[in-house]
N, C-alpha and C. Protein backbone atom coordinates (compact mmCIF):
# COMPACT_ATOMS: atom_id res chain seq x y z
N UNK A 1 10.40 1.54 7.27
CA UNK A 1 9.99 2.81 7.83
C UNK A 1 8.57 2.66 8.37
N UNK A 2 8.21 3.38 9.67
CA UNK A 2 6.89 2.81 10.33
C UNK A 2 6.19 4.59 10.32
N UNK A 3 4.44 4.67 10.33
CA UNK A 3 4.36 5.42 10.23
C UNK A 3 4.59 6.20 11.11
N UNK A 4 5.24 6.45 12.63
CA UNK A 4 6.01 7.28 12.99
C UNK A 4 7.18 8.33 12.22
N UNK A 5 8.24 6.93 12.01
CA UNK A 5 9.11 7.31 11.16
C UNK A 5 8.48 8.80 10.16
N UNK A 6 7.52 8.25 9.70
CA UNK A 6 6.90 9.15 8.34
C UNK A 6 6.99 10.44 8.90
N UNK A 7 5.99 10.49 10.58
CA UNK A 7 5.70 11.37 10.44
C UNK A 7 6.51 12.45 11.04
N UNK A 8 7.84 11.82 11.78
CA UNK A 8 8.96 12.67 12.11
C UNK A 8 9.80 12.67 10.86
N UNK A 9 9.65 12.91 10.20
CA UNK A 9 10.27 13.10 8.85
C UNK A 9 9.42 14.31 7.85
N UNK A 10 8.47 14.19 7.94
CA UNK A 10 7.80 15.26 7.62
C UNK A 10 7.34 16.35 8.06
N UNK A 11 7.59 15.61 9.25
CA UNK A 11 7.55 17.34 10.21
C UNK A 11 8.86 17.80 10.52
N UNK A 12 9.83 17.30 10.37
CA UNK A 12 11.71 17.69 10.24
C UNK A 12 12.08 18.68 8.66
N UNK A 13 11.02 17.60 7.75
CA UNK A 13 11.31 18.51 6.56
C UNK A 13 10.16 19.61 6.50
N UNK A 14 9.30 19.55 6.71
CA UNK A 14 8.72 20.88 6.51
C UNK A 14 8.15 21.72 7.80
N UNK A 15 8.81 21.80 8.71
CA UNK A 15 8.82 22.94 10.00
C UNK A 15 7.41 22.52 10.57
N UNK A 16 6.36 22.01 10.23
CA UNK A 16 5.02 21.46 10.63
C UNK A 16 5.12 20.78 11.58
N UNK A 17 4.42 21.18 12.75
CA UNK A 17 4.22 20.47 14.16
C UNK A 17 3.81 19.07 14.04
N UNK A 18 4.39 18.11 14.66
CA UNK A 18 4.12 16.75 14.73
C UNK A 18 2.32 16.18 14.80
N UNK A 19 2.05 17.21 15.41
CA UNK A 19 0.44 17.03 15.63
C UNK A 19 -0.50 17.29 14.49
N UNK A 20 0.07 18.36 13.74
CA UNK A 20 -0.47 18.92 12.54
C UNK A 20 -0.39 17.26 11.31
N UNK A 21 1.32 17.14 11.41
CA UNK A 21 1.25 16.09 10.25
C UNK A 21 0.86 14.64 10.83
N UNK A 22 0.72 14.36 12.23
CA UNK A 22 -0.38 13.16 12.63
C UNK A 22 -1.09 13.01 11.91
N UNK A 23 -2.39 14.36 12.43
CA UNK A 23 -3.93 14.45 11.72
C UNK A 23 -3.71 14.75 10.20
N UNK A 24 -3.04 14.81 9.47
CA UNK A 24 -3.14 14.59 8.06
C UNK A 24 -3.08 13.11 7.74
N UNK A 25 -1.88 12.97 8.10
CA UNK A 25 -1.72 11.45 7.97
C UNK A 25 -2.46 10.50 8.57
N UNK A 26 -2.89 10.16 9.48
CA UNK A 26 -4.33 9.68 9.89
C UNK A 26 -5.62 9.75 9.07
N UNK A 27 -5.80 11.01 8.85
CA UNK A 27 -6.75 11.40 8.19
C UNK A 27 -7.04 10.93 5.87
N UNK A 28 -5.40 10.87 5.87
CA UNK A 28 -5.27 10.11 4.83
C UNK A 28 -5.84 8.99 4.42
N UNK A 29 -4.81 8.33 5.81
CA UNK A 29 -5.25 7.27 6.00
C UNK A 29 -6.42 6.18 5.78
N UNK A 30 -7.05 7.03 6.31
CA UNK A 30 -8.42 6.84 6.37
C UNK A 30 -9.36 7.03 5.56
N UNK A 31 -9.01 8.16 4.60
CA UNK A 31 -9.57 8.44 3.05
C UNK A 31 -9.51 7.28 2.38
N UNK A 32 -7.76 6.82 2.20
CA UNK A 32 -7.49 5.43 1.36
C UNK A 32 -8.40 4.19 2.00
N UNK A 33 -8.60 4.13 3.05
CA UNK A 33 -9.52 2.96 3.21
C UNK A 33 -10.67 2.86 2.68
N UNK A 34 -11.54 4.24 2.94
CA UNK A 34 -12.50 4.74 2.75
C UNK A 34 -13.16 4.32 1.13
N UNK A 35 -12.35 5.11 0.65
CA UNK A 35 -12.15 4.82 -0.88
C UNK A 35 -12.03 3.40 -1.35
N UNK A 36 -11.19 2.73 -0.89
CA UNK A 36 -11.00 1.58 -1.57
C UNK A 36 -12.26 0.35 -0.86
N UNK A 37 -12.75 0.71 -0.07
CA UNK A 37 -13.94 -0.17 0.80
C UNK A 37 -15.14 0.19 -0.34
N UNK A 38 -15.08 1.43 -0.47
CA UNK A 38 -16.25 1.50 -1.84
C UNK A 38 -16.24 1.07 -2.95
N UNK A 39 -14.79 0.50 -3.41
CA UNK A 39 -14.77 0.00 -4.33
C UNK A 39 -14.19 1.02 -5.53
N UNK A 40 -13.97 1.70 -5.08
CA UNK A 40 -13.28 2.59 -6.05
C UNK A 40 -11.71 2.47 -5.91
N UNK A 41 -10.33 2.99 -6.87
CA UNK A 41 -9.09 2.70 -6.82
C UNK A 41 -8.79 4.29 -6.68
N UNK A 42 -7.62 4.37 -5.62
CA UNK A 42 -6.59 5.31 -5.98
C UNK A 42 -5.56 5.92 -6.72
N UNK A 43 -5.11 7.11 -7.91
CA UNK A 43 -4.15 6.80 -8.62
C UNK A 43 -3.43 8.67 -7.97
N UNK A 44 -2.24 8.18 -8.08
CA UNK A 44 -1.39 9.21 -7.82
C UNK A 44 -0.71 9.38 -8.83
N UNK A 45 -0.83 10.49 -9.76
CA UNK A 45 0.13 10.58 -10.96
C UNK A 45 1.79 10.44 -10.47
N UNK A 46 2.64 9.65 -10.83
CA UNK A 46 4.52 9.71 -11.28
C UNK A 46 4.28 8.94 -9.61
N UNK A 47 2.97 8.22 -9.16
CA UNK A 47 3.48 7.04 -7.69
C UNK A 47 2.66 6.01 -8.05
N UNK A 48 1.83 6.03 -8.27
CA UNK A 48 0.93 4.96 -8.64
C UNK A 48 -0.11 4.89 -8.29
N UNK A 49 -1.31 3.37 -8.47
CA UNK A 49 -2.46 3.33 -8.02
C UNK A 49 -2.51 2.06 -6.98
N UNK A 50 -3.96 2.22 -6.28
CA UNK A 50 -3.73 1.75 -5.84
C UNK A 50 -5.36 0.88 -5.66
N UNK A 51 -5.52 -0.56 -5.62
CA UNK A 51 -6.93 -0.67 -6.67
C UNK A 51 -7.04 -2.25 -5.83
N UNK A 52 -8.37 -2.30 -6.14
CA UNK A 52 -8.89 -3.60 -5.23
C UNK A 52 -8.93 -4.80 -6.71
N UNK A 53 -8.74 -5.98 -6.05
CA UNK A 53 -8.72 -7.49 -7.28
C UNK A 53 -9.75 -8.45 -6.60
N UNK A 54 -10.59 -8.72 -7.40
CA UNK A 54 -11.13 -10.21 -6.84
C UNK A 54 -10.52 -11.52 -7.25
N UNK A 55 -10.45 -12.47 -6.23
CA UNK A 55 -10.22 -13.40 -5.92
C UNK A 55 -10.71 -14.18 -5.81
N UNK A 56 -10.15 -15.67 -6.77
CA UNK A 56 -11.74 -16.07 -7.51
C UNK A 56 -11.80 -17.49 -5.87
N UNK A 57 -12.41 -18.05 -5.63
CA UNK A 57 -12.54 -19.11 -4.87
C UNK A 57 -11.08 -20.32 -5.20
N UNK A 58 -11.11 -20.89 -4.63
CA UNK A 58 -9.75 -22.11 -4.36
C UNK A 58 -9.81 -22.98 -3.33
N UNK A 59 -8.86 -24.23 -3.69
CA UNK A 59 -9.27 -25.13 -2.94
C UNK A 59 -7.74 -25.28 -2.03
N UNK A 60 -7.35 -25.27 -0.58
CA UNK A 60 -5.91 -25.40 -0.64
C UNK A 60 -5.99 -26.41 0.70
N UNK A 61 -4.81 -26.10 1.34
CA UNK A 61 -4.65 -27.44 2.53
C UNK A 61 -4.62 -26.89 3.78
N UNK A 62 -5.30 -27.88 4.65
CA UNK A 62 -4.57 -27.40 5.94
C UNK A 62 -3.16 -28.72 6.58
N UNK A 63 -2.39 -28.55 6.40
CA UNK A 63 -0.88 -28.90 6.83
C UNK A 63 -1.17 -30.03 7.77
N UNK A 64 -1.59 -29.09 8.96
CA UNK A 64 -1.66 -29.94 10.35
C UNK A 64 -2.42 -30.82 10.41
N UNK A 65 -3.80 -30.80 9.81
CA UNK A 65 -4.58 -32.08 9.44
C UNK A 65 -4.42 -33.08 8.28
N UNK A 66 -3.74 -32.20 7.14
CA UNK A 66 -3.63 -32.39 5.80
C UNK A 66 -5.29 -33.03 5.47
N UNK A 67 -6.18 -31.94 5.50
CA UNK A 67 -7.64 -31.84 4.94
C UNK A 67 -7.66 -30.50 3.55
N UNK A 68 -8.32 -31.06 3.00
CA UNK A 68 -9.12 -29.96 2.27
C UNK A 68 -9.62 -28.71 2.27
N UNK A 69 -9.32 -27.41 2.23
CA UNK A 69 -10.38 -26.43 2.55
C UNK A 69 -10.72 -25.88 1.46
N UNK A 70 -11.70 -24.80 1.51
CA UNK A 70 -12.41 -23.74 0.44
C UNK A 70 -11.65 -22.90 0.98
N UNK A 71 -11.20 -21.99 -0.03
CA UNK A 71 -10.60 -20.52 0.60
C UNK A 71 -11.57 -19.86 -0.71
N UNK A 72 -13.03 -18.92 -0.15
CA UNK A 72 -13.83 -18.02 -0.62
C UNK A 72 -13.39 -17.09 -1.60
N UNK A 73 -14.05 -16.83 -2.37
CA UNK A 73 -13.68 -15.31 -3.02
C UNK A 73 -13.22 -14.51 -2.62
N UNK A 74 -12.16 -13.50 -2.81
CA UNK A 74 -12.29 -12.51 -1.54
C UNK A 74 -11.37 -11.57 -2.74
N UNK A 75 -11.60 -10.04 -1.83
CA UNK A 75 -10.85 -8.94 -2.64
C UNK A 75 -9.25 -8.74 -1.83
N UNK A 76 -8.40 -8.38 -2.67
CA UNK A 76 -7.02 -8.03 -1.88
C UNK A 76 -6.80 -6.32 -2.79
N UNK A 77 -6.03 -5.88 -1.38
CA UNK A 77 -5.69 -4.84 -2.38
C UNK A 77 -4.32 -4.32 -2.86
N UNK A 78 -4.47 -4.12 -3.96
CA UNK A 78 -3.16 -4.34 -4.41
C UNK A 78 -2.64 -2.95 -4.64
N UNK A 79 -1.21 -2.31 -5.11
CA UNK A 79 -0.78 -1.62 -5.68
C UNK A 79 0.49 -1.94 -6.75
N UNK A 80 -0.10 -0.70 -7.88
CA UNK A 80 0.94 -0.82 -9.29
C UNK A 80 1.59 0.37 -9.41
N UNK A 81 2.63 0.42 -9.66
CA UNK A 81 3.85 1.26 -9.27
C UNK A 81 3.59 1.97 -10.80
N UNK A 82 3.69 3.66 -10.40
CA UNK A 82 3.88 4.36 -11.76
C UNK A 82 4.99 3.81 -12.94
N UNK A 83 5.20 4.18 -14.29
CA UNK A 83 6.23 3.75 -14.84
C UNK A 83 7.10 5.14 -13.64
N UNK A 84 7.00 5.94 -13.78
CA UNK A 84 8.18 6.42 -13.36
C UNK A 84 9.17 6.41 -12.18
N UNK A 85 7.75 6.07 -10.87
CA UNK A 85 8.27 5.49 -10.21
C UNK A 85 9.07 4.16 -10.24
N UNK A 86 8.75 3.29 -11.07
CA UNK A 86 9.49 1.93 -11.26
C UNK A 86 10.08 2.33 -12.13
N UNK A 87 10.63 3.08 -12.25
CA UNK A 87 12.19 3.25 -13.61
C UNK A 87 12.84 3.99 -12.81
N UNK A 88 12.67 4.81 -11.41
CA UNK A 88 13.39 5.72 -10.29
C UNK A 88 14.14 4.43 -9.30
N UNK A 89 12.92 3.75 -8.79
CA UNK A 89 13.56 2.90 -8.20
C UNK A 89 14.35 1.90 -8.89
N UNK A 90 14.23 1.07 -10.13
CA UNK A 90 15.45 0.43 -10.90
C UNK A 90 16.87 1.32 -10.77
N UNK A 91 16.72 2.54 -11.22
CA UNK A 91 18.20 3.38 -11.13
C UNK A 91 18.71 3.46 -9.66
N UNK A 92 18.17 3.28 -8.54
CA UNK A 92 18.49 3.52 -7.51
C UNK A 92 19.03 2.72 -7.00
N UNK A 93 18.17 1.41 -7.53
CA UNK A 93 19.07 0.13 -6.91
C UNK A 93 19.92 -0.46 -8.35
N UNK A 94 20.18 -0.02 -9.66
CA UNK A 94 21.11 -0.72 -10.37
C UNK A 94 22.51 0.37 -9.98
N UNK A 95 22.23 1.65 -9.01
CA UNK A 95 23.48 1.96 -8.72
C UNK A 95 24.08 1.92 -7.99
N UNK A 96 23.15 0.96 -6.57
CA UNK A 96 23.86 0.60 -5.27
C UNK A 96 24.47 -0.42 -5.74
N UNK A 97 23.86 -1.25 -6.77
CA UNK A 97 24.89 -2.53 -7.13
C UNK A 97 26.23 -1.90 -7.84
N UNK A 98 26.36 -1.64 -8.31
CA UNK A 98 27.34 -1.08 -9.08
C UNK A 98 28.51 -0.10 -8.17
């Protein structure tokens, strides 16, 4: 799903002009960056958080030369799924299998 998708979907379900739920969603958007560039984490109660990791330095390859490199410290950001959300989605998919 792309954030288009999102946002004709949320403006289908709740009567809200496409333009209206753009600038929210944009504007979200942009909070979550915001936030997490400072170094602070996001948590959404029953969805999860969503939180920056450092990354300690490493040594790995480059292929095409097969040389050595440093790959730096660096932060990634990650997300951890509520329990409830990850016990919604297990049932969802142990009943498509089934």
């Amino acid at each position: 799903m792309t954030k288009s998708d999102i946002i004709k979907s949320i403006a289908r379900d709740t009567g809200v002009d496409r333009d209206t739920v753009t600038c929210v969603i944009e504007n979200y958007i942009n909070t979550v960056k915001q936030t997490l560039m400072a170094g602070e984490s996001i948590n959404f109660r029953n969805f999860g958080t969503f939180y920056l990791k450092q990354r300690a330095p490493k040594t790995g390859r480059n292929l095409m030369s097969n040389t050595t490199i440093l790959i730096p410290a660096h932060k990634v950001v990650l997300f951890k799924a509520s329990k409830e959300f990850a016990d919604a989605i297990t049932d969802v998919t142990t009943e498509k299998e089934n």
